[in-house]
ModelCIF file with pLDDT and N, C-alpha, C, O atoms, coordinates in Angstrom:
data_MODEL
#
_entry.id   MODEL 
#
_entity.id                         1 
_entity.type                       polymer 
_entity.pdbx_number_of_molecules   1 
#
_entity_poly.entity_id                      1 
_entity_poly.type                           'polypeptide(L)' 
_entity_poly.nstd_linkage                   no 
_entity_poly.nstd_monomer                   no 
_entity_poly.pdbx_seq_one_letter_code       
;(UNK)(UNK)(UNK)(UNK)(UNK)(UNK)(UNK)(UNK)(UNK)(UNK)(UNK)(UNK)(UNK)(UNK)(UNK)(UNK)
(UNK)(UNK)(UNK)(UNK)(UNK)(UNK)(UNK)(UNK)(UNK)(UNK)(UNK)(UNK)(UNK)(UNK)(UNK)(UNK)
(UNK)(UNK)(UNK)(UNK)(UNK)(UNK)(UNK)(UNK)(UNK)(UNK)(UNK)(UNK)(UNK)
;
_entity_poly.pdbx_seq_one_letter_code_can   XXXXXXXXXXXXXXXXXXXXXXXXXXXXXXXXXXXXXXXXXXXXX 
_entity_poly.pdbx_strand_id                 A 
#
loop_
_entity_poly_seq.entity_id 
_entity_poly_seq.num 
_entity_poly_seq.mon_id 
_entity_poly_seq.hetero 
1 1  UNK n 
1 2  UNK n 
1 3  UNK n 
1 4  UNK n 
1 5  UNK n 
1 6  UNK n 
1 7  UNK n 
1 8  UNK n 
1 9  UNK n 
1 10 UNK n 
1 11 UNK n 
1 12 UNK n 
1 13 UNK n 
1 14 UNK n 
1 15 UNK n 
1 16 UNK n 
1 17 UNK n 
1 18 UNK n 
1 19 UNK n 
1 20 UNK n 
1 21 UNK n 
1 22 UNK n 
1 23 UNK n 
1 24 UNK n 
1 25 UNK n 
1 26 UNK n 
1 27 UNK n 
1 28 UNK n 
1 29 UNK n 
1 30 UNK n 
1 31 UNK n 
1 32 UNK n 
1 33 UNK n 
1 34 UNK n 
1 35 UNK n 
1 36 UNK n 
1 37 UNK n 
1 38 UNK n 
1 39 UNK n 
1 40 UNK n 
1 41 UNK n 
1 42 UNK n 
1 43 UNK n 
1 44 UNK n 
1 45 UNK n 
#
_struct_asym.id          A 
_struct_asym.entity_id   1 
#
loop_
_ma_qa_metric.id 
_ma_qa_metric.mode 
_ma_qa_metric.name 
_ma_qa_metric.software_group_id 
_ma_qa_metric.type 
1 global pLDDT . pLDDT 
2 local  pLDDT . pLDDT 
#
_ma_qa_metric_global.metric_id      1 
_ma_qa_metric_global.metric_value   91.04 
_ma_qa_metric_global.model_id       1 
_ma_qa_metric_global.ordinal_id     1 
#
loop_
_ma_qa_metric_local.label_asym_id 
_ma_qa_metric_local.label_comp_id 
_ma_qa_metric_local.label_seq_id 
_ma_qa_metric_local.metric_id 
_ma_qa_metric_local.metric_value 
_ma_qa_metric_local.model_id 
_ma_qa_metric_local.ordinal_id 
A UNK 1  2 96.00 1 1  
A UNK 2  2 96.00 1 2  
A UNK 3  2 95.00 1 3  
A UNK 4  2 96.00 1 4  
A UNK 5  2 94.00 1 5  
A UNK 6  2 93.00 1 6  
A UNK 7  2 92.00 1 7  
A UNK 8  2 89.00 1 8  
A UNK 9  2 93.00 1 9  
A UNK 10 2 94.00 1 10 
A UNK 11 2 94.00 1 11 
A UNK 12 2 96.00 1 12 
A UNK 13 2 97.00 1 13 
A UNK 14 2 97.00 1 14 
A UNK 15 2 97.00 1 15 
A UNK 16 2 97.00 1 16 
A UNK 17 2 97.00 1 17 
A UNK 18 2 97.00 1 18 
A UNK 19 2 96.00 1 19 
A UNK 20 2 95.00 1 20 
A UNK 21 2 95.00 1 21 
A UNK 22 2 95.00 1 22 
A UNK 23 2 96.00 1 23 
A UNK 24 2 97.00 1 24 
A UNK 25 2 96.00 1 25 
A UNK 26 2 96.00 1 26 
A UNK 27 2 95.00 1 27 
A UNK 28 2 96.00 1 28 
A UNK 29 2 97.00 1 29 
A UNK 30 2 97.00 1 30 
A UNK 31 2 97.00 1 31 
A UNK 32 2 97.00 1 32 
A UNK 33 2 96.00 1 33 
A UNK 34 2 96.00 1 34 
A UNK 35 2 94.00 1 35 
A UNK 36 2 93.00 1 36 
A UNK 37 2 90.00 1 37 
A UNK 38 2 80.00 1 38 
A UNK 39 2 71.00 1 39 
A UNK 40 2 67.00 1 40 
A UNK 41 2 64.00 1 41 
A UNK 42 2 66.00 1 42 
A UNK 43 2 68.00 1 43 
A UNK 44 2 73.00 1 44 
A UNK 45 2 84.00 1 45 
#
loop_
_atom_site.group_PDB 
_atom_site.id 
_atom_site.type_symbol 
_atom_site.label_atom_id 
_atom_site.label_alt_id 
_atom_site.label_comp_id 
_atom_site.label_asym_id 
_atom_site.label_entity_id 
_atom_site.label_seq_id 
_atom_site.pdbx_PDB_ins_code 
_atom_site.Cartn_x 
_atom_site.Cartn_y 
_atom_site.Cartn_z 
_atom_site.occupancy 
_atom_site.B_iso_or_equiv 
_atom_site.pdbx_formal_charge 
_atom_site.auth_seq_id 
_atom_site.auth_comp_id 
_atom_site.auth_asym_id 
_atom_site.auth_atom_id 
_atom_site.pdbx_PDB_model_num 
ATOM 1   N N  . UNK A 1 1  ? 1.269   -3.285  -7.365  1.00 96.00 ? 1  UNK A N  1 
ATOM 2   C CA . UNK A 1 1  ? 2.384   -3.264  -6.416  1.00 96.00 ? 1  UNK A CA 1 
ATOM 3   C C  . UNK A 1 1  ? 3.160   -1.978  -6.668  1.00 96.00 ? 1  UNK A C  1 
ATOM 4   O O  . UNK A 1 1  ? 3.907   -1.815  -7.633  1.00 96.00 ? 1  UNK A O  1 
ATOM 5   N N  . UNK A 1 2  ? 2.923   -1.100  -5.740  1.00 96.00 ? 2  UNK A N  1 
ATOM 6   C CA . UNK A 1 2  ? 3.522   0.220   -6.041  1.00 96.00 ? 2  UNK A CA 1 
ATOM 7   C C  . UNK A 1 2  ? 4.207   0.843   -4.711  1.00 96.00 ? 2  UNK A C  1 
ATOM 8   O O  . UNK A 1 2  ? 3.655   0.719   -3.617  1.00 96.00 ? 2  UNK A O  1 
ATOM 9   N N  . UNK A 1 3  ? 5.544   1.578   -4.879  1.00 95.00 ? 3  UNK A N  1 
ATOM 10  C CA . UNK A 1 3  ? 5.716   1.983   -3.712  1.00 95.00 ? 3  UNK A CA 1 
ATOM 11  C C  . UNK A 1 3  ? 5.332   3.384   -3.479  1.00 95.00 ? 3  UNK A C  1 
ATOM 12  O O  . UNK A 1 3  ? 5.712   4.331   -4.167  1.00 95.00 ? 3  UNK A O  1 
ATOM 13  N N  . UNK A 1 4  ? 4.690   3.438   -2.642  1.00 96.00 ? 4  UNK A N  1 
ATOM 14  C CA . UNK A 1 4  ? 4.288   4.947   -1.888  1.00 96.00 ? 4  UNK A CA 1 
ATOM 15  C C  . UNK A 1 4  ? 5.181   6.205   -1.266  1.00 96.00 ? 4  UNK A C  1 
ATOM 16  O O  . UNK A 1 4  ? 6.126   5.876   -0.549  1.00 96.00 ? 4  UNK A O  1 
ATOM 17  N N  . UNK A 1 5  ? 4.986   7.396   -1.452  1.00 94.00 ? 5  UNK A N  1 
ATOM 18  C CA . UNK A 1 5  ? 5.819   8.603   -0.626  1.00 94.00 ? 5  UNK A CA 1 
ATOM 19  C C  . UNK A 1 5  ? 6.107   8.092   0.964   1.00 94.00 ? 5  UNK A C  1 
ATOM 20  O O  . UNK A 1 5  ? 5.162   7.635   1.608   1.00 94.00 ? 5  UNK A O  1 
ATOM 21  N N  . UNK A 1 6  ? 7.145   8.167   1.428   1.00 93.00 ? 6  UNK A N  1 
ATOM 22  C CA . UNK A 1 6  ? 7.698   8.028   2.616   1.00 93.00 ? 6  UNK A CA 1 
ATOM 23  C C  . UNK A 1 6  ? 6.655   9.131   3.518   1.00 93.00 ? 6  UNK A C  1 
ATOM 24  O O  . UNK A 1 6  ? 6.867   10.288  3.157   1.00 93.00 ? 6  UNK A O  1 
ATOM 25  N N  . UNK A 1 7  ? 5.788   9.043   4.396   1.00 92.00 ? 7  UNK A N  1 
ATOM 26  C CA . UNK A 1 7  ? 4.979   10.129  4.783   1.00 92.00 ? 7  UNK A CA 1 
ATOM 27  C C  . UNK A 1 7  ? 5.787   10.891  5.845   1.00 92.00 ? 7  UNK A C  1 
ATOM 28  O O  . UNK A 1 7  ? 6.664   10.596  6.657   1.00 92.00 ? 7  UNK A O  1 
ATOM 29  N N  . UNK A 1 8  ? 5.145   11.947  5.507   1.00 89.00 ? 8  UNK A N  1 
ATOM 30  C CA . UNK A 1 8  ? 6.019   13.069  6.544   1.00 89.00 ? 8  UNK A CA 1 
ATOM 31  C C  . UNK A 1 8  ? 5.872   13.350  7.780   1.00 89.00 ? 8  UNK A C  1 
ATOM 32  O O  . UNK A 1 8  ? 6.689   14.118  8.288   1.00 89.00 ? 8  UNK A O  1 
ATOM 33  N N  . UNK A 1 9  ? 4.926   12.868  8.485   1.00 93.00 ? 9  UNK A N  1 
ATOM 34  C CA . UNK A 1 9  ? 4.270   13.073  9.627   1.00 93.00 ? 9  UNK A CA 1 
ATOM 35  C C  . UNK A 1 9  ? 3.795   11.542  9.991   1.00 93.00 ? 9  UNK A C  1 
ATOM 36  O O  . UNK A 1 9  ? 3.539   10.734  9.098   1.00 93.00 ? 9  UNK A O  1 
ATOM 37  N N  . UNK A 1 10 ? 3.711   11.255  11.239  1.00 94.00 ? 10 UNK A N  1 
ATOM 38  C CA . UNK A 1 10 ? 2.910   9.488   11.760  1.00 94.00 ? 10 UNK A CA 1 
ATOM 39  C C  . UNK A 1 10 ? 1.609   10.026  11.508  1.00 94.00 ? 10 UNK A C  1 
ATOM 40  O O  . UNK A 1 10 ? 1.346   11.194  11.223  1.00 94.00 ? 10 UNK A O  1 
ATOM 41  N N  . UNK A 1 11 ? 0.729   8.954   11.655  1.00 94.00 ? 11 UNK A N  1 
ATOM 42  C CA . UNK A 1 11 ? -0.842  9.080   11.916  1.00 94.00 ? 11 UNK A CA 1 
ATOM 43  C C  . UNK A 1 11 ? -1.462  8.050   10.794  1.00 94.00 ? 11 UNK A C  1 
ATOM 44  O O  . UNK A 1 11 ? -1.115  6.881   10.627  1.00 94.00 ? 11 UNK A O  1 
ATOM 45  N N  . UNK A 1 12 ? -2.413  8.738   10.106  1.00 96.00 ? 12 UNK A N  1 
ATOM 46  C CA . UNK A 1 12 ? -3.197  8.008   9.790   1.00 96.00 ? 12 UNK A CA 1 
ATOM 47  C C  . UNK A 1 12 ? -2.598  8.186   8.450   1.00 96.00 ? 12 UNK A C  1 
ATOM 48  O O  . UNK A 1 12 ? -1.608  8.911   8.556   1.00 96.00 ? 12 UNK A O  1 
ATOM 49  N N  . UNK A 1 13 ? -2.783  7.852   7.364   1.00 97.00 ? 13 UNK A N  1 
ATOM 50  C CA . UNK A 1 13 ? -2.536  7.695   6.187   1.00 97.00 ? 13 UNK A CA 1 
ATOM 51  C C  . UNK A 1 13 ? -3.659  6.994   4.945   1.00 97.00 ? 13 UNK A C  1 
ATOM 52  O O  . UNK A 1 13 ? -4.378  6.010   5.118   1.00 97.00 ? 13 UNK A O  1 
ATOM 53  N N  . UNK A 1 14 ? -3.551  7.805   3.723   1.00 97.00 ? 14 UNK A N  1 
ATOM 54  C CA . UNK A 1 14 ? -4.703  7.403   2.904   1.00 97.00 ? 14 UNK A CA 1 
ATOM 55  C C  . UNK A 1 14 ? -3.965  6.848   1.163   1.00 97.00 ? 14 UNK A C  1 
ATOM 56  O O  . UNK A 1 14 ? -2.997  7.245   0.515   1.00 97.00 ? 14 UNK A O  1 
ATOM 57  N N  . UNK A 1 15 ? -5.057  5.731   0.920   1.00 97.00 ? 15 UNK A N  1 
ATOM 58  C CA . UNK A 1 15 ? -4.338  5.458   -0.296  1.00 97.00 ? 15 UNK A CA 1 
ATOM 59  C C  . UNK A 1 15 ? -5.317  5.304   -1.209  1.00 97.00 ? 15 UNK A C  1 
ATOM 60  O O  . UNK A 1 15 ? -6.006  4.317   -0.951  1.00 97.00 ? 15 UNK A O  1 
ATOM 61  N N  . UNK A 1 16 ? -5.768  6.095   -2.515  1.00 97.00 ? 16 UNK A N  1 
ATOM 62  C CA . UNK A 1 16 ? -6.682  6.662   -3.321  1.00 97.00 ? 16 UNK A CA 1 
ATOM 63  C C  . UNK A 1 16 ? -6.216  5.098   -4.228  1.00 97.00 ? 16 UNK A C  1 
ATOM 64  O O  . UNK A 1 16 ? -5.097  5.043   -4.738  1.00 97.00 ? 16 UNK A O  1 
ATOM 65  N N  . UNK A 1 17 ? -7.130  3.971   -4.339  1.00 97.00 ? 17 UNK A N  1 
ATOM 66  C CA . UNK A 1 17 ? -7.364  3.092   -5.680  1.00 97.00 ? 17 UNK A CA 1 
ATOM 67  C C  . UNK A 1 17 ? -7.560  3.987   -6.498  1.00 97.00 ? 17 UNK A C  1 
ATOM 68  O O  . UNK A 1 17 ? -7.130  3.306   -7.429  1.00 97.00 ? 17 UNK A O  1 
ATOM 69  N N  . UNK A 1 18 ? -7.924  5.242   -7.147  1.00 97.00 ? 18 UNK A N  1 
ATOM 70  C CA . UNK A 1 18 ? -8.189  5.580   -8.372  1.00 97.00 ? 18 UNK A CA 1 
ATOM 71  C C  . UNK A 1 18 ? -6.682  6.045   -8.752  1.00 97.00 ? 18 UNK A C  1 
ATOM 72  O O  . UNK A 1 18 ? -6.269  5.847   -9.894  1.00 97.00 ? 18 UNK A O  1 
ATOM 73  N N  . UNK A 1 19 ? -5.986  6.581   -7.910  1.00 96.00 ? 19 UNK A N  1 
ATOM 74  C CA . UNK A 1 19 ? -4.882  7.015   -8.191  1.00 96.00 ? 19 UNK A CA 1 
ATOM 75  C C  . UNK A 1 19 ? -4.263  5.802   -8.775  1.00 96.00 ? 19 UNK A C  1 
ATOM 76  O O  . UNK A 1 19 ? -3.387  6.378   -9.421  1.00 96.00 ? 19 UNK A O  1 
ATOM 77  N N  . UNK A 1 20 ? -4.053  4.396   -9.051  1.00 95.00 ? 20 UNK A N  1 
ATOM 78  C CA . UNK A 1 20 ? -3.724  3.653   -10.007 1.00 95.00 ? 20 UNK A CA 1 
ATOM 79  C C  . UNK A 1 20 ? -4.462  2.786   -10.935 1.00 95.00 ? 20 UNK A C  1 
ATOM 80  O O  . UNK A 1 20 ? -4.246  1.689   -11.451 1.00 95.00 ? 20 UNK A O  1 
ATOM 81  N N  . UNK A 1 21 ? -5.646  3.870   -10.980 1.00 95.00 ? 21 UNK A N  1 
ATOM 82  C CA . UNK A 1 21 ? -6.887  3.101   -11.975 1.00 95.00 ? 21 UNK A CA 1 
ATOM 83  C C  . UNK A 1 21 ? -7.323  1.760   -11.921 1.00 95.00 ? 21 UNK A C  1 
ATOM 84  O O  . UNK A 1 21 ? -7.505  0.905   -12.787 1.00 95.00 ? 21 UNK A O  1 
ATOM 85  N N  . UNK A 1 22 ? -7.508  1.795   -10.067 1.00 95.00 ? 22 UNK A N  1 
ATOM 86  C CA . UNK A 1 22 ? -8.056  0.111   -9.773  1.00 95.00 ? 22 UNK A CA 1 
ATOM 87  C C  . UNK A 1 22 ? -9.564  0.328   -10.216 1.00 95.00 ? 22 UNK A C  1 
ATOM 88  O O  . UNK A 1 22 ? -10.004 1.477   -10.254 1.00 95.00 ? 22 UNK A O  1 
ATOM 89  N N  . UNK A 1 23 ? -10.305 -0.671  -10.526 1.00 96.00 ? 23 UNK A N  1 
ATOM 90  C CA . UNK A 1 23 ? -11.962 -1.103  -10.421 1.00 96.00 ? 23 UNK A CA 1 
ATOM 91  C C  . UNK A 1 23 ? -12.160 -2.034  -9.872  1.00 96.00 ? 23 UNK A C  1 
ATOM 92  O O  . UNK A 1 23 ? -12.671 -2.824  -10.665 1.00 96.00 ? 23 UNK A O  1 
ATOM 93  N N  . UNK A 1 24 ? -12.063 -2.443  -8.957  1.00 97.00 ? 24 UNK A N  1 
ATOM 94  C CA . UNK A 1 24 ? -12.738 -3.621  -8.170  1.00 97.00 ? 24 UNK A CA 1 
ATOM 95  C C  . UNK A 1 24 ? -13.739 -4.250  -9.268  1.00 97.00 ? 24 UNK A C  1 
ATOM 96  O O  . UNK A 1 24 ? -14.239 -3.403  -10.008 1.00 97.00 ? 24 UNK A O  1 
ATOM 97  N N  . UNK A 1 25 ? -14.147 -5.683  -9.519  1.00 96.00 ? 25 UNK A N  1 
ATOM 98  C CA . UNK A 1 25 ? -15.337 -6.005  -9.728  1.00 96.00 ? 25 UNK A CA 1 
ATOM 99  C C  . UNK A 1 25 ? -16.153 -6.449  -8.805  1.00 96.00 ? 25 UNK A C  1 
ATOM 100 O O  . UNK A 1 25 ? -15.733 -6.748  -7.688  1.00 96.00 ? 25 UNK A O  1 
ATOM 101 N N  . UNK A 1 26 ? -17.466 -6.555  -9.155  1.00 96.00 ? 26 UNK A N  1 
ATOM 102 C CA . UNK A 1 26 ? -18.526 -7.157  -7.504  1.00 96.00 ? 26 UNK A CA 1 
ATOM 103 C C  . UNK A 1 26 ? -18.219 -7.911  -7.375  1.00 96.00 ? 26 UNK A C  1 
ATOM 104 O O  . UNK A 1 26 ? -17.606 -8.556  -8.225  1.00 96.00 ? 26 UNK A O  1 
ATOM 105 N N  . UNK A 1 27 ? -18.515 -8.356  -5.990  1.00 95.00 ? 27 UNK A N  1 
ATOM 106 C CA . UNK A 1 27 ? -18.376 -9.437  -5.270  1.00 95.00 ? 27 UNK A CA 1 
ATOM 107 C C  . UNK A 1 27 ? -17.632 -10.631 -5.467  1.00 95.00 ? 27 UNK A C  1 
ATOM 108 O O  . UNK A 1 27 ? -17.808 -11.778 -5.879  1.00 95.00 ? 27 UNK A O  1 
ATOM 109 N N  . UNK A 1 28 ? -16.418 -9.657  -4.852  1.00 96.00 ? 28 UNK A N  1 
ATOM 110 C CA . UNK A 1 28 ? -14.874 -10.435 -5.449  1.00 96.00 ? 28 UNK A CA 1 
ATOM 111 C C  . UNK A 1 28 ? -13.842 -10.379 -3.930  1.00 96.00 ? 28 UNK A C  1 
ATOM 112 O O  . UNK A 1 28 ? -13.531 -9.328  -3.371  1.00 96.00 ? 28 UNK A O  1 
ATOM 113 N N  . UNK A 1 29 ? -13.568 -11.317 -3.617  1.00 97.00 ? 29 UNK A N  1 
ATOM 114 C CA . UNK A 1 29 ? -12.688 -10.763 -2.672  1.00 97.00 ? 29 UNK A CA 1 
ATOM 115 C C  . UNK A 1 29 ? -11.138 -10.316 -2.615  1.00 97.00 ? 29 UNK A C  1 
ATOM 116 O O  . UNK A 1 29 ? -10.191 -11.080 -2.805  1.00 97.00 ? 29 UNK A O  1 
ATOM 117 N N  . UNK A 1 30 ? -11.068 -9.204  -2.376  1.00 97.00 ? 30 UNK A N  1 
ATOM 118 C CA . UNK A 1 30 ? -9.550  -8.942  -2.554  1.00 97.00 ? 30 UNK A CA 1 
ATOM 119 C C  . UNK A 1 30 ? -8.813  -8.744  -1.314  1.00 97.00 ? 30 UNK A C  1 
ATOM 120 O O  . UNK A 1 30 ? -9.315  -8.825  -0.193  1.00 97.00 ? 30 UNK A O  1 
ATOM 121 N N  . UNK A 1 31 ? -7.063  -8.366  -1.688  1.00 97.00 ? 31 UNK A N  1 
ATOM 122 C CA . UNK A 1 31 ? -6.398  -8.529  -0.238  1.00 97.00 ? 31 UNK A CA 1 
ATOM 123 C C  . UNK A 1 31 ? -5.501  -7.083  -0.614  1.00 97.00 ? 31 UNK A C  1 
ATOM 124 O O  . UNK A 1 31 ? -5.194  -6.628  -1.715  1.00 97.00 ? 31 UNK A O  1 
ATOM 125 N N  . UNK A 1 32 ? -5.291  -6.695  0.433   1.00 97.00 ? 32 UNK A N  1 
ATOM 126 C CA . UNK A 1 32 ? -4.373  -5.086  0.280   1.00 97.00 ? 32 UNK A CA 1 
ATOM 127 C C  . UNK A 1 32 ? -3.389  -5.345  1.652   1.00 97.00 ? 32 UNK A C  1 
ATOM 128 O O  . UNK A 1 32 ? -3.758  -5.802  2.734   1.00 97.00 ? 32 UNK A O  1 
ATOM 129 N N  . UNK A 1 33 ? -1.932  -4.875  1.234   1.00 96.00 ? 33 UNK A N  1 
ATOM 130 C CA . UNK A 1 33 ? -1.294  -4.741  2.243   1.00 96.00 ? 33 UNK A CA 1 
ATOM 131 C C  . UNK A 1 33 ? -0.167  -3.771  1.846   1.00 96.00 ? 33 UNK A C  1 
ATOM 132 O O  . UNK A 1 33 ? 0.373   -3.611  0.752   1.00 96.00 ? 33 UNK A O  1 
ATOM 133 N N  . UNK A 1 34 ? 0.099   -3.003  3.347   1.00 96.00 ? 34 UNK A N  1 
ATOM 134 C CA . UNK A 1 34 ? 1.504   -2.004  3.111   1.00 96.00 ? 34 UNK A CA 1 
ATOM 135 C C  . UNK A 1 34 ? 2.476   -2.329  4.186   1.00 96.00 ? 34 UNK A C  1 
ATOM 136 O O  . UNK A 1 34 ? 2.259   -2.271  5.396   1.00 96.00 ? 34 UNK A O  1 
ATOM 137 N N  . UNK A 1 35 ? 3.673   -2.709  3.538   1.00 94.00 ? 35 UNK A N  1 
ATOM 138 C CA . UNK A 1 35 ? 4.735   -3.479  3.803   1.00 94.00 ? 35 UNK A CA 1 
ATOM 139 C C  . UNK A 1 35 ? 5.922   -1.984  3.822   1.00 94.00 ? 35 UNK A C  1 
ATOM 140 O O  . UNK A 1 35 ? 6.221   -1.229  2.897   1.00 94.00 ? 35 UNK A O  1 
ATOM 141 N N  . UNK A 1 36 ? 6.433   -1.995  5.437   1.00 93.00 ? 36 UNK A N  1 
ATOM 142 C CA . UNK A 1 36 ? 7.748   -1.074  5.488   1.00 93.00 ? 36 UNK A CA 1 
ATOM 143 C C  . UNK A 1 36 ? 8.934   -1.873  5.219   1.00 93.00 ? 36 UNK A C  1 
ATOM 144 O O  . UNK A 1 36 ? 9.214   -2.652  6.131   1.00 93.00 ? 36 UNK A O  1 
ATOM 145 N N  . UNK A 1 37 ? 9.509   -1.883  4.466   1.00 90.00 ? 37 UNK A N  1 
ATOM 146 C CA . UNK A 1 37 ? 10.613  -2.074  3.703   1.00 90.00 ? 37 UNK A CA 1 
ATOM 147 C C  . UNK A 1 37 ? 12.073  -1.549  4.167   1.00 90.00 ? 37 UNK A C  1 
ATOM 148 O O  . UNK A 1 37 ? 12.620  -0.781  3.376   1.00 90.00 ? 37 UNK A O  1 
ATOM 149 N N  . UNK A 1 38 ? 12.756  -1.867  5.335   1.00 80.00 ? 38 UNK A N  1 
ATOM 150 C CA . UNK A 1 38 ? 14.037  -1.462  6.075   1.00 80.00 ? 38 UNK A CA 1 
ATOM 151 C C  . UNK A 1 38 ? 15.050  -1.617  4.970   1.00 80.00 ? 38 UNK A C  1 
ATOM 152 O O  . UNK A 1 38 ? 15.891  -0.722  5.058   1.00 80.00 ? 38 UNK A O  1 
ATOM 153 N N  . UNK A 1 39 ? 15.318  -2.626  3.729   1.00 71.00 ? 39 UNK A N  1 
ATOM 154 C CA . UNK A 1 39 ? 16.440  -2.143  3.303   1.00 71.00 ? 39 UNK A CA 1 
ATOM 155 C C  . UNK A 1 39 ? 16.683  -4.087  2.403   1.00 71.00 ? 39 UNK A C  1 
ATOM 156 O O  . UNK A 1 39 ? 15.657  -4.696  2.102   1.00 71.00 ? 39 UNK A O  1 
ATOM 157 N N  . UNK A 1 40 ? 17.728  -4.570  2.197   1.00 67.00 ? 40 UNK A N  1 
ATOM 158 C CA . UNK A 1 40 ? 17.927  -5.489  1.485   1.00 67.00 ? 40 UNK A CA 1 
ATOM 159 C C  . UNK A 1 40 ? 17.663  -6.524  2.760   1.00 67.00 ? 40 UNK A C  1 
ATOM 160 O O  . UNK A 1 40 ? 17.900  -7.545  2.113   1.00 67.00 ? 40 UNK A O  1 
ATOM 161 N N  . UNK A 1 41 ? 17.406  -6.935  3.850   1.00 64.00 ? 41 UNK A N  1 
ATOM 162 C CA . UNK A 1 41 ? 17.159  -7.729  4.469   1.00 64.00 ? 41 UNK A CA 1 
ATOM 163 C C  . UNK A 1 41 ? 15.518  -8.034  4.736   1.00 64.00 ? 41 UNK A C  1 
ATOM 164 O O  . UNK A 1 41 ? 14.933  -7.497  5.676   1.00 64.00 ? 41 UNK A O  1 
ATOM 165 N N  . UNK A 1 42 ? 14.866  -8.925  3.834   1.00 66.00 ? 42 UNK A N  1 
ATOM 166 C CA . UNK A 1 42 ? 13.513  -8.728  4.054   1.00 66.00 ? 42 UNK A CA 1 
ATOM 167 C C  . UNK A 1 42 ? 12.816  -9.848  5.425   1.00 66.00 ? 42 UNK A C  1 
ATOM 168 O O  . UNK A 1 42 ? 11.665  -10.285 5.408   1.00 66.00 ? 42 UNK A O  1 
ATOM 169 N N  . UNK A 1 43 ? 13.563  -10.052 6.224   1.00 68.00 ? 43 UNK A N  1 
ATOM 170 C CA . UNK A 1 43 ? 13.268  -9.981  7.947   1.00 68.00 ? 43 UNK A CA 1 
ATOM 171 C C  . UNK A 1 43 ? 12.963  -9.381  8.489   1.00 68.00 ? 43 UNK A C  1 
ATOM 172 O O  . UNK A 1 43 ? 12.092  -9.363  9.359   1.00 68.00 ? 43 UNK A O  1 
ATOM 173 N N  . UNK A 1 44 ? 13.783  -8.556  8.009   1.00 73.00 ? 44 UNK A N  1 
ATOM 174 C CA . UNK A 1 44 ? 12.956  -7.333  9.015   1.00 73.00 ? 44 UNK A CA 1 
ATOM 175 C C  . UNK A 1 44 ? 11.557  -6.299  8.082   1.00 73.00 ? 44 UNK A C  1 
ATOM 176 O O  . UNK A 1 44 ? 11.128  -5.326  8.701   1.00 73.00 ? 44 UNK A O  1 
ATOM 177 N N  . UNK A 1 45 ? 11.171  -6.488  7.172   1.00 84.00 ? 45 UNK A N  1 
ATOM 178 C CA . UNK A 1 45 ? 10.013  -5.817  7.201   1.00 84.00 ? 45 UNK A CA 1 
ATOM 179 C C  . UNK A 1 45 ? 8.877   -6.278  7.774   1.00 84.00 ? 45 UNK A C  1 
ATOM 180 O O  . UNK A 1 45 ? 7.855   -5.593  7.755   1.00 84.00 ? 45 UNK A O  1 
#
């Protein structure tokens, strides 16, 4: 659970697992999500 650079530009966007030394193991199912975060009211994200 990490928060990411605010990106500078819209579009597409990339997020490197090695950059926090994930390894997946085989045939495992996992879940990924990126959550915008407006502020202390978490309704609105």
């Amino acid at each position: 659970e990490r928060a990411l650079p605010l990106p500078a530009a819209a579009g597409i966007q990339r997020i490197r697992l090695a950059d926090f030394g994930v390894m997946l193991s085989p045939d495992v199912d996992y879940a990924w999500s990126v959550s915008l975060l407006a502020g202390d009211d978490r309704a609105a994200d």
